[in-house]
N, C-alpha and C. Protein backbone atom coordinates (compact mmCIF):
# COMPACT_ATOMS: atom_id res chain seq x y z
N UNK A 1 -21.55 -8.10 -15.10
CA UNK A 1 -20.88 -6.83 -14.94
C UNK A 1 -19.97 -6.86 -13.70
N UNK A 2 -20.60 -6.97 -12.71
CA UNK A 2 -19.60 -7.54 -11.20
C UNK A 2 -18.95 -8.38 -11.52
N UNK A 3 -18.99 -9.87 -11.93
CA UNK A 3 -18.16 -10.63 -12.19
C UNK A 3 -16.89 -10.58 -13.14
N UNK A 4 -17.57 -9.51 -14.11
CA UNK A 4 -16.24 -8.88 -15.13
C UNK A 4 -14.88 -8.28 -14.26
N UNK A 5 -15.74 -7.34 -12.94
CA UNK A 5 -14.55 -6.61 -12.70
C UNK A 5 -13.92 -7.16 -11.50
N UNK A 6 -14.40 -8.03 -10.98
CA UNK A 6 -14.36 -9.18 -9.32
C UNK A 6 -12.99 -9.87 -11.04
N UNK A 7 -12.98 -10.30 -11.55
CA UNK A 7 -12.21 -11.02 -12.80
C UNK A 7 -10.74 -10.04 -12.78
N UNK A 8 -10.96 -8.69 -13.57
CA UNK A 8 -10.32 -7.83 -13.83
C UNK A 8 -9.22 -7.66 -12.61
N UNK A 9 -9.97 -7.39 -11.69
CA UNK A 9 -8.86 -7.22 -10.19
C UNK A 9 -8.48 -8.24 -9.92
N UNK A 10 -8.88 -9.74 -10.27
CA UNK A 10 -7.98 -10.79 -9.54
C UNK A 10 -6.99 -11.20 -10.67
N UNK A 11 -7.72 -10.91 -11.82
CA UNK A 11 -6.16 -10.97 -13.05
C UNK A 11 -5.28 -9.72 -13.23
N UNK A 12 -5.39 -8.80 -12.53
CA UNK A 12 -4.48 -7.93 -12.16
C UNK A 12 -3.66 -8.14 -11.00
N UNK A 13 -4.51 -8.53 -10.36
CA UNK A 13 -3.67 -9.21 -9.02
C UNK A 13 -2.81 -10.28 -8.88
N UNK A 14 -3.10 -10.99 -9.74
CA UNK A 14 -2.40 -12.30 -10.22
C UNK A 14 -1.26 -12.00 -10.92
N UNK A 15 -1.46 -11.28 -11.50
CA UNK A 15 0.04 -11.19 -12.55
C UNK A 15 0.91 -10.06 -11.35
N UNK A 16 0.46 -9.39 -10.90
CA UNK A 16 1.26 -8.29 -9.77
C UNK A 16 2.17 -9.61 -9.08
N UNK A 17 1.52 -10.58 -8.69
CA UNK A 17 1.96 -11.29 -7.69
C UNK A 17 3.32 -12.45 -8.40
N UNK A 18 2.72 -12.30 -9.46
CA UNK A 18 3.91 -13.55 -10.65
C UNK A 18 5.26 -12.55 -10.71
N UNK A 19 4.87 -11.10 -10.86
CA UNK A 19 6.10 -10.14 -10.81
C UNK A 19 6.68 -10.22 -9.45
N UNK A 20 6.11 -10.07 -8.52
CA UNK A 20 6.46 -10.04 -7.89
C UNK A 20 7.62 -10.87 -7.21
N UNK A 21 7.09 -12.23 -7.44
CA UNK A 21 7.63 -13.45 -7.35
C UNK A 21 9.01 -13.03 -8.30
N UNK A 22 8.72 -12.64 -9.34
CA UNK A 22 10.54 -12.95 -10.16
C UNK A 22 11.20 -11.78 -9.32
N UNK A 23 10.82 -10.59 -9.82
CA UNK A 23 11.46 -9.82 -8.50
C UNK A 23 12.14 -10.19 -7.61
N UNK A 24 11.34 -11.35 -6.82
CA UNK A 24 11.87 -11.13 -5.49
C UNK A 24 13.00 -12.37 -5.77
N UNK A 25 13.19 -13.41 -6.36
CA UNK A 25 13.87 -14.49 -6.73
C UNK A 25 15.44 -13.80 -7.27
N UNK A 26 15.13 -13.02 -7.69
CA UNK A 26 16.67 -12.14 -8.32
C UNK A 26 17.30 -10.73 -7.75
N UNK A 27 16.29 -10.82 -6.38
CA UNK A 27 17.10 -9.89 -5.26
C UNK A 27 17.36 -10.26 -4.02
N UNK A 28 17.57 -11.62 -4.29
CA UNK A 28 18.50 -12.70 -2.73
C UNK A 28 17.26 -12.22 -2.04
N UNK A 29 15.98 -12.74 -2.09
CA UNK A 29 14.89 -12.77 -1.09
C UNK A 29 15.02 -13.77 -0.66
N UNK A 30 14.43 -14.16 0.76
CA UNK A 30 14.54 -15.13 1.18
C UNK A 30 13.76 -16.39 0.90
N UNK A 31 13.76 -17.23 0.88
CA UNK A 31 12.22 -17.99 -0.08
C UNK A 31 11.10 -18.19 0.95
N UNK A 32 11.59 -17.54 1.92
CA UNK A 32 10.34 -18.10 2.91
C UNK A 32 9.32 -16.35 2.98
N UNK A 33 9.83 -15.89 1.90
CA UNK A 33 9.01 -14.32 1.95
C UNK A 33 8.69 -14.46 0.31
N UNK A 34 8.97 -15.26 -0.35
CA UNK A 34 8.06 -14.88 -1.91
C UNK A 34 6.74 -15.05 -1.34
N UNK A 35 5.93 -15.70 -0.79
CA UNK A 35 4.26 -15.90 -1.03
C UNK A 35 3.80 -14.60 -0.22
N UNK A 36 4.60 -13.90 0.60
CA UNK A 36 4.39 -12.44 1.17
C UNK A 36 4.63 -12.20 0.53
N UNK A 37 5.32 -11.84 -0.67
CA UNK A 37 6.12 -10.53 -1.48
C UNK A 37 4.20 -10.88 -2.58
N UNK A 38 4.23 -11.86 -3.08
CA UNK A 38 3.00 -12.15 -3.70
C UNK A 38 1.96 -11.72 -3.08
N UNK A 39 1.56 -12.09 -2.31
CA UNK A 39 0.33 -11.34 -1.90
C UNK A 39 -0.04 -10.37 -1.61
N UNK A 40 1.30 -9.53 -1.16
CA UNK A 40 1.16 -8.03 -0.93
C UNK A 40 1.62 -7.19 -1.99
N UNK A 41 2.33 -7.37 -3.08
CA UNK A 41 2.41 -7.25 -4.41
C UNK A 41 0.68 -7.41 -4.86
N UNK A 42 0.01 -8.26 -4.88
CA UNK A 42 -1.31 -8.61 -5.24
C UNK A 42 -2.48 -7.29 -4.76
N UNK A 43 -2.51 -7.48 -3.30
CA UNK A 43 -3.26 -6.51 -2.76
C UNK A 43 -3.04 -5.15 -3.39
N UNK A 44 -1.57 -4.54 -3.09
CA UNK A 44 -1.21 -3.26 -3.61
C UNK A 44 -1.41 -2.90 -4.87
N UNK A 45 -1.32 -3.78 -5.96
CA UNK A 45 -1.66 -3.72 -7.56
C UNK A 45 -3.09 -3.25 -7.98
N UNK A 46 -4.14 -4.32 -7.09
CA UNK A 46 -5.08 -4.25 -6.96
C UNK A 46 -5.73 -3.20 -6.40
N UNK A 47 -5.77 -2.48 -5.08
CA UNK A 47 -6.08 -1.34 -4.44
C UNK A 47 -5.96 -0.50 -6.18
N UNK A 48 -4.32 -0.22 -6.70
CA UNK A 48 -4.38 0.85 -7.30
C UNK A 48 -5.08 0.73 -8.53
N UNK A 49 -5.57 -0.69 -9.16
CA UNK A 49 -6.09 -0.29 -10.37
C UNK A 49 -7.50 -0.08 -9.91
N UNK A 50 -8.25 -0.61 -8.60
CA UNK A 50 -9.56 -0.41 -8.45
C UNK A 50 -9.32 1.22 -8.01
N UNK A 51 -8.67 2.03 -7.91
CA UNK A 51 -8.61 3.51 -7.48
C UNK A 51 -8.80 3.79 -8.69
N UNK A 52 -7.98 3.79 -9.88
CA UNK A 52 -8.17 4.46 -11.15
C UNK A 52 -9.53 3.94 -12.21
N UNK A 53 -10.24 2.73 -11.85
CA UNK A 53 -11.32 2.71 -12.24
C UNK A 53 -12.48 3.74 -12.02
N UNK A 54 -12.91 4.21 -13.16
CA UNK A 54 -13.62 5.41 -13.38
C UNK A 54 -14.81 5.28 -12.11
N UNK A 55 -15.40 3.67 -12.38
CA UNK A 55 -17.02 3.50 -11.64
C UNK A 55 -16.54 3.22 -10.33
N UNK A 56 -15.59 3.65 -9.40
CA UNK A 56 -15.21 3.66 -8.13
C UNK A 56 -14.35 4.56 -7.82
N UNK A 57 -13.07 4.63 -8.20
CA UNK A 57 -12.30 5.80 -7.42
C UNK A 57 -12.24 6.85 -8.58
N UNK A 58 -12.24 6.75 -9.35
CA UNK A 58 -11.84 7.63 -10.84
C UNK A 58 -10.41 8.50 -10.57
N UNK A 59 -9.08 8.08 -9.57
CA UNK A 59 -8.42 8.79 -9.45
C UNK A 59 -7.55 8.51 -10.52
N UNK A 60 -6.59 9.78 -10.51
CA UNK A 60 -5.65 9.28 -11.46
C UNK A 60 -4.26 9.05 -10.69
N UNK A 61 -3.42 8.18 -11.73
CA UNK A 61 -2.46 6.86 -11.26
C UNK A 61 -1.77 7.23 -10.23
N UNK A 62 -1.62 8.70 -9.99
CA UNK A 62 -0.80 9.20 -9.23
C UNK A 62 -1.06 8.98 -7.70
N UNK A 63 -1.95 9.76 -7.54
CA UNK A 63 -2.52 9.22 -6.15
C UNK A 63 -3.23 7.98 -5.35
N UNK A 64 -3.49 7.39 -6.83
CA UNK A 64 -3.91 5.99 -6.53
C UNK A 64 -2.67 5.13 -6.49
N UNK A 65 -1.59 5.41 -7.62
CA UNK A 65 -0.11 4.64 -6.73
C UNK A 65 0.29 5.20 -5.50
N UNK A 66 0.33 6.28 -5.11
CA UNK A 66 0.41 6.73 -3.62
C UNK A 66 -0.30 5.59 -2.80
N UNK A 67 -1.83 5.86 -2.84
CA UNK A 67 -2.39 4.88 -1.88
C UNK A 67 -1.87 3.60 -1.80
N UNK A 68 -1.89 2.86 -2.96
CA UNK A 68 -1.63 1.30 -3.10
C UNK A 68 -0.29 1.04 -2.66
N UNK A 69 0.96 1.99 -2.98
CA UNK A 69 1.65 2.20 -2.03
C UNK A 69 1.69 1.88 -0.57
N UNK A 70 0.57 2.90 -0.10
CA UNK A 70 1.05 2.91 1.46
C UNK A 70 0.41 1.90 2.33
N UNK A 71 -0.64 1.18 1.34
CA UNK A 71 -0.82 -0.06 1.54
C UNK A 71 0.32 -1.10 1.37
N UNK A 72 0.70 -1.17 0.66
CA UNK A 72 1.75 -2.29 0.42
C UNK A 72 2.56 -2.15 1.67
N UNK A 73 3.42 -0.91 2.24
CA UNK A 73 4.43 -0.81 3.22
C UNK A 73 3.93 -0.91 4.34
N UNK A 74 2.04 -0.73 4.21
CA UNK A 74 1.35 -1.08 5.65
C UNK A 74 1.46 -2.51 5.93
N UNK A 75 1.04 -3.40 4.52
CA UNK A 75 1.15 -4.64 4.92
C UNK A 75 2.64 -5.72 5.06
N UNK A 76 3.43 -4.89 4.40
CA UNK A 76 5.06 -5.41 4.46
C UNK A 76 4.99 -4.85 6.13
N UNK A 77 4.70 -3.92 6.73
CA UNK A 77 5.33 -4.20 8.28
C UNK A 77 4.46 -4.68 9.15
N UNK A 78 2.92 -5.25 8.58
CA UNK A 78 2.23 -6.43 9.67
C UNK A 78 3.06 -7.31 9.24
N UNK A 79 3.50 -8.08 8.24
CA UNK A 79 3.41 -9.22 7.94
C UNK A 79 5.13 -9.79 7.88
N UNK A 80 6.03 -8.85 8.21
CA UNK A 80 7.28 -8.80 8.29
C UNK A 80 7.57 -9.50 9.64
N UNK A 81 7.60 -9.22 11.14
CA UNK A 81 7.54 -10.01 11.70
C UNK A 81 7.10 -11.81 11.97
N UNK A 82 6.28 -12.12 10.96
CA UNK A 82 5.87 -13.45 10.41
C UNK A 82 6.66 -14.25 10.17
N UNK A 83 7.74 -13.29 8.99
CA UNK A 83 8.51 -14.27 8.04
C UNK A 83 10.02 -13.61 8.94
N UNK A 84 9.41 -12.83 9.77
CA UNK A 84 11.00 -12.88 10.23
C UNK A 84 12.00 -12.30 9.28
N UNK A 85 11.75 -10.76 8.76
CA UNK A 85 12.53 -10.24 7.73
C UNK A 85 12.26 -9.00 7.74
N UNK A 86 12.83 -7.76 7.20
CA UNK A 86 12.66 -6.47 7.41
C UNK A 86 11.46 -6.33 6.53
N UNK A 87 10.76 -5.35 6.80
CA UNK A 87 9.29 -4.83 5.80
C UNK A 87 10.08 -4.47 4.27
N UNK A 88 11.32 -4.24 4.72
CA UNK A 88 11.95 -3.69 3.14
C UNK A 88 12.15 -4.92 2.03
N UNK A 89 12.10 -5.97 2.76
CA UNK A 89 11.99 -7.25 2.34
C UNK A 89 10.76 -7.87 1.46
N UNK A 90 10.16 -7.41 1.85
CA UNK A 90 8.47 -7.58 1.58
C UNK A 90 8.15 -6.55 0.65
N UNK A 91 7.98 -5.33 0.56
CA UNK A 91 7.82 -4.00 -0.11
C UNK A 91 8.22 -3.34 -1.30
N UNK A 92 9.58 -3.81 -1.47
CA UNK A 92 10.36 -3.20 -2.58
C UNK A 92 10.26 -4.72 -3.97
N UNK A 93 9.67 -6.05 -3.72
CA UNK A 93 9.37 -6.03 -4.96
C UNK A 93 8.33 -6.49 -4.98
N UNK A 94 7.29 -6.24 -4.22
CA UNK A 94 5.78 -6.20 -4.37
C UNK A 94 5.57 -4.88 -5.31
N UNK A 95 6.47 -3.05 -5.03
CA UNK A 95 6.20 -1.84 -5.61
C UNK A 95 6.54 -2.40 -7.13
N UNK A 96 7.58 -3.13 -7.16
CA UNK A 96 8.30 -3.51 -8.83
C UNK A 96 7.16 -3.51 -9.35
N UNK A 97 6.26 -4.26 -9.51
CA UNK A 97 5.06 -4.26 -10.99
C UNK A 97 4.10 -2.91 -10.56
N UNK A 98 4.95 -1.91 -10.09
CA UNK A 98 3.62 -0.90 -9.91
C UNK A 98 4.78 0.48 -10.47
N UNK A 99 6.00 0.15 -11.03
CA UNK A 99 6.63 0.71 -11.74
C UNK A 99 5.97 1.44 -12.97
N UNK A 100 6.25 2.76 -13.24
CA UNK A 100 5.31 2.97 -14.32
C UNK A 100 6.13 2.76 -15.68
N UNK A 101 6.50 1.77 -16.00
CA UNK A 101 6.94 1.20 -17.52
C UNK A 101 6.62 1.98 -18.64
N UNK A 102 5.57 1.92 -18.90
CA UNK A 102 4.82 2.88 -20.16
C UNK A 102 5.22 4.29 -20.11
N UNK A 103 5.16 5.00 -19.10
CA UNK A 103 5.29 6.09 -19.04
C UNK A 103 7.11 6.74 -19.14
N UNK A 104 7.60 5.93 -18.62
CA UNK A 104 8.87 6.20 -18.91
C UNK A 104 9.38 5.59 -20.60
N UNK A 105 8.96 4.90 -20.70
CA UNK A 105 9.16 4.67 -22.12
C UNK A 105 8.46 5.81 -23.40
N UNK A 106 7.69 6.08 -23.29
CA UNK A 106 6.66 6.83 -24.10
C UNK A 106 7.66 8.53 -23.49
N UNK A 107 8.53 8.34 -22.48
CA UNK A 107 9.71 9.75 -22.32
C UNK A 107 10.00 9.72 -22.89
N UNK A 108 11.25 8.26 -23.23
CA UNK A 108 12.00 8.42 -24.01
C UNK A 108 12.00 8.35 -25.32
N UNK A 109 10.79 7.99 -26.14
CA UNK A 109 10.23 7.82 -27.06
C UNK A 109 9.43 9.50 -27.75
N UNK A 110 9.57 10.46 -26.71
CA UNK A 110 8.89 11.52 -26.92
C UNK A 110 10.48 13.12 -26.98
N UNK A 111 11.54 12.05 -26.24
CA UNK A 111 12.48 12.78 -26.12
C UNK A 111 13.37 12.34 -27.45
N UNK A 112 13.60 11.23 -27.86
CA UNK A 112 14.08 10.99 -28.96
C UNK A 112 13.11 11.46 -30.40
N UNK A 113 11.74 11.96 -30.09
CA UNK A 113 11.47 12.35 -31.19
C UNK A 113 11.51 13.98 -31.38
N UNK A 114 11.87 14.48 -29.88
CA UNK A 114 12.11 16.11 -30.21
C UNK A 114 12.83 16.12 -30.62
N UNK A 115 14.34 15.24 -30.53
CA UNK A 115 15.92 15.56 -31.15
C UNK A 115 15.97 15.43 -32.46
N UNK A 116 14.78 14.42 -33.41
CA UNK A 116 14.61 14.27 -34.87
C UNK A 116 13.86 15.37 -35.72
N UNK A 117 12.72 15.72 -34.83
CA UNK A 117 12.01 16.75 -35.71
C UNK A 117 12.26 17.89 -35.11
N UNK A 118 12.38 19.48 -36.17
CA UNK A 118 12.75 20.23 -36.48
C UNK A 118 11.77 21.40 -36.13
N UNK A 119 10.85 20.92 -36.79
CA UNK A 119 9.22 21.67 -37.09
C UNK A 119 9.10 22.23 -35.65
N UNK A 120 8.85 23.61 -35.84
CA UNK A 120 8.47 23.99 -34.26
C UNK A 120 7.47 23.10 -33.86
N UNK A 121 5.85 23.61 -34.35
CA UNK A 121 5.21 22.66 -34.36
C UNK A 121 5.20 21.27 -33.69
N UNK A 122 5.33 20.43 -34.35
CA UNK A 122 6.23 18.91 -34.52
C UNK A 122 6.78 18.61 -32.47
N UNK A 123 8.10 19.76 -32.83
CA UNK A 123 8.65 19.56 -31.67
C UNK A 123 8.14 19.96 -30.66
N UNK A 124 7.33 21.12 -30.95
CA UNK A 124 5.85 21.36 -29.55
C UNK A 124 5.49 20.22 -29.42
N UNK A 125 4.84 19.67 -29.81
CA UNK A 125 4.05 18.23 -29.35
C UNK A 125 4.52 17.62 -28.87
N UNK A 126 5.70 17.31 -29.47
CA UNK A 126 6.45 15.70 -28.94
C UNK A 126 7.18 16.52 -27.21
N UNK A 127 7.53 17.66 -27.32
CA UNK A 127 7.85 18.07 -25.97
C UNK A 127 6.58 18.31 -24.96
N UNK A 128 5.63 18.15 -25.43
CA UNK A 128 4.70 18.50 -24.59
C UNK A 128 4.35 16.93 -23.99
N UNK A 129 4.55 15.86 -25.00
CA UNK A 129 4.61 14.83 -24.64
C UNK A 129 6.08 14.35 -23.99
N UNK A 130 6.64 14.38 -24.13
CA UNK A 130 7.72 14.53 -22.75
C UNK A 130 7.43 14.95 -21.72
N UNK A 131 7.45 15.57 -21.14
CA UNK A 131 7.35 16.95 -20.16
C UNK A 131 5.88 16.02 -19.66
N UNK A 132 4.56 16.06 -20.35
CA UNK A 132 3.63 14.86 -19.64
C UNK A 132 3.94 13.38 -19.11
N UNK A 133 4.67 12.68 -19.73
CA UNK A 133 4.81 11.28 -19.79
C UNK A 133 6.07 11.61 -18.14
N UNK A 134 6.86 12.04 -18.81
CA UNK A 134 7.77 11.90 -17.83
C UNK A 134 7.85 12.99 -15.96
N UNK A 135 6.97 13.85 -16.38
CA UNK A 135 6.34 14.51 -15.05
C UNK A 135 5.42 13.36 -14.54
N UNK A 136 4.51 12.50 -15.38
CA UNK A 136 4.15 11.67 -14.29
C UNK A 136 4.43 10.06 -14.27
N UNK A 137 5.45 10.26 -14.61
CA UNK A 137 6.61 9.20 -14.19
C UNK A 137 7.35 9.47 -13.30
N UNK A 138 7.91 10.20 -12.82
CA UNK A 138 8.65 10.49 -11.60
C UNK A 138 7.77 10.55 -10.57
N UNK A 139 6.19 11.47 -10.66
CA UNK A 139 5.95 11.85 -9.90
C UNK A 139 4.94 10.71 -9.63
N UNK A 140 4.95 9.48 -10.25
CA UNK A 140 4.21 8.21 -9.41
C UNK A 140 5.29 7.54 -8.69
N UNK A 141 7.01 7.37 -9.14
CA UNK A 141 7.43 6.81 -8.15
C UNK A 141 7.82 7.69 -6.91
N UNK A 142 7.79 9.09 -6.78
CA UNK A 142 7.60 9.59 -6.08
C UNK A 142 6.71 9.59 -4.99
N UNK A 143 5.20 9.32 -5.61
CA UNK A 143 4.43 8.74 -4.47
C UNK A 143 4.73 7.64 -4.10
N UNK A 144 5.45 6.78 -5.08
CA UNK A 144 5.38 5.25 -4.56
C UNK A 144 6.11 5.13 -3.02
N UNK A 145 7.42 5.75 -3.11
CA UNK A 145 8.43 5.61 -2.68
C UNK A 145 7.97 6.92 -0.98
N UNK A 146 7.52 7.68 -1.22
CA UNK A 146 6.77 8.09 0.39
C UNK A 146 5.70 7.26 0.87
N UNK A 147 4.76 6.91 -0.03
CA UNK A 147 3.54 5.60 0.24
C UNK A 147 4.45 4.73 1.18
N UNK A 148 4.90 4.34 0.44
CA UNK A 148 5.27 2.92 1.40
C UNK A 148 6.81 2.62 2.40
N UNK A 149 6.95 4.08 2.45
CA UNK A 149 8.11 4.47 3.63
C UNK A 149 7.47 5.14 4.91
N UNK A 150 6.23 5.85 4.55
CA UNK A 150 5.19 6.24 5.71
C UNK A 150 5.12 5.14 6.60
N UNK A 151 4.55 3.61 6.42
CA UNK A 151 4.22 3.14 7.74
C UNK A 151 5.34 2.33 8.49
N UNK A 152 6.67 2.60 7.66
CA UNK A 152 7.92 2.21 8.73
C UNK A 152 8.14 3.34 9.55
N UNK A 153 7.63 4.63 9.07
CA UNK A 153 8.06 5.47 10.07
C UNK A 153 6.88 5.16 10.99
N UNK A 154 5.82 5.45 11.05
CA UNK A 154 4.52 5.39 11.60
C UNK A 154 4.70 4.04 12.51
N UNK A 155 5.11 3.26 12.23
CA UNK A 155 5.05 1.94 12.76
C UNK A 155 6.19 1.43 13.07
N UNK A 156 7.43 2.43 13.42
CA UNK A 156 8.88 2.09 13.83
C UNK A 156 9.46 1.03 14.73
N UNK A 157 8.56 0.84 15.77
CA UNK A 157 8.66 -0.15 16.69
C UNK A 157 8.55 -1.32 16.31
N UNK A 158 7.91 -1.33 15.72
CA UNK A 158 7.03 -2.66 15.06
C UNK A 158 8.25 -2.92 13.61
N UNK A 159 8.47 -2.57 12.93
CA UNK A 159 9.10 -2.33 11.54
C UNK A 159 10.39 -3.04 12.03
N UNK A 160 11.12 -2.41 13.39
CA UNK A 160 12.46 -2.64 13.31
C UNK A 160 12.21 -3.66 14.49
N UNK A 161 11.38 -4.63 14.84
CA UNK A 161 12.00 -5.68 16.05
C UNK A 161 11.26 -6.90 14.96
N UNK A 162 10.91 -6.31 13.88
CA UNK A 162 10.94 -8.15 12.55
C UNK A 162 11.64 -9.25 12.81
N UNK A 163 13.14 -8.50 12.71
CA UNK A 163 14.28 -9.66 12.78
C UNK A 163 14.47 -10.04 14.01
N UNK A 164 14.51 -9.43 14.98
CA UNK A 164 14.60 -9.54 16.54
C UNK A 164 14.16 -10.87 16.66
């Protein structure tokens, strides 16, 4: 049972970190920051799916991408000075695999089916599924995007003498 989910989080973590890696390869990263962008991609993935697991955090994605978030931008500005690169360097495609994909898709998939059906009915649903899917689609990269801008402010000194 432990070993299932000790499994679960490191193959979640693992693939966070493979995204991460392409990510960062096709936004002029530097190559001496992919195995940071990976590991803190890794950690942050991880934090948030062990938050939304029922038998530990039971939160939902929202605030658990918040957290894993503000982890990620905590550890992009320890670990930024290292590689000698801004935390924004580190951060923005570690967040990439914490994009909510599904949810924006299942919008537009819920918005293209109000414009087909007619049926009040019908179109109740599928708007109600809009209006869900895509309220918390914004409103996870919304957390994402304060999560992990908090500890450059919090940690300004530190954040901006990286490159120094």
């Amino acid at each position: 049972m432990v070993s299932d989910i000790l499994i679960d989080v490191f193959e979640d973590g693992l693939f966070a970190a493979i995204a991460a890696i392409g990510f960062s390869s096709i936004s002029n990263t530097p190559r001496r920051a992919y195995l940071t962008c990976a590991l803190i991609a890794a950690a942050g993935h991880s934090i948030r799916y062990v938050l939304t697991m029922p038998d530990f955090g039971g939160l939902h994605i929202i605030p658990a991408s918040m957290v894993a978030s503000f982890a990620t931008g905590l550890l992009a500005v320890l670990f930024a000075p290292r590689i000698k690169c801004p935390a924004e360097v580190c951060f923005f495609p570690a967040l990439l695999p914490m994009i909510p994909g599904m949810y924006a898709y299942r919008t537009i998939e819920a918005l293209l089916s109000c414009l087909y059906h007619t049926r009040e009915e019908v179109f109740g649903h599928y708007f109600y599924l809009l209006a869900y899917n895509g309220l918390t689609c914004s409103f996870i990269i919304l957390g994402m995007v304060v999560g992990a801008t908090i500890p450059v402010f919090l940690f300004k000194k530190l954040s901006f003498t990286a490159t120094r």
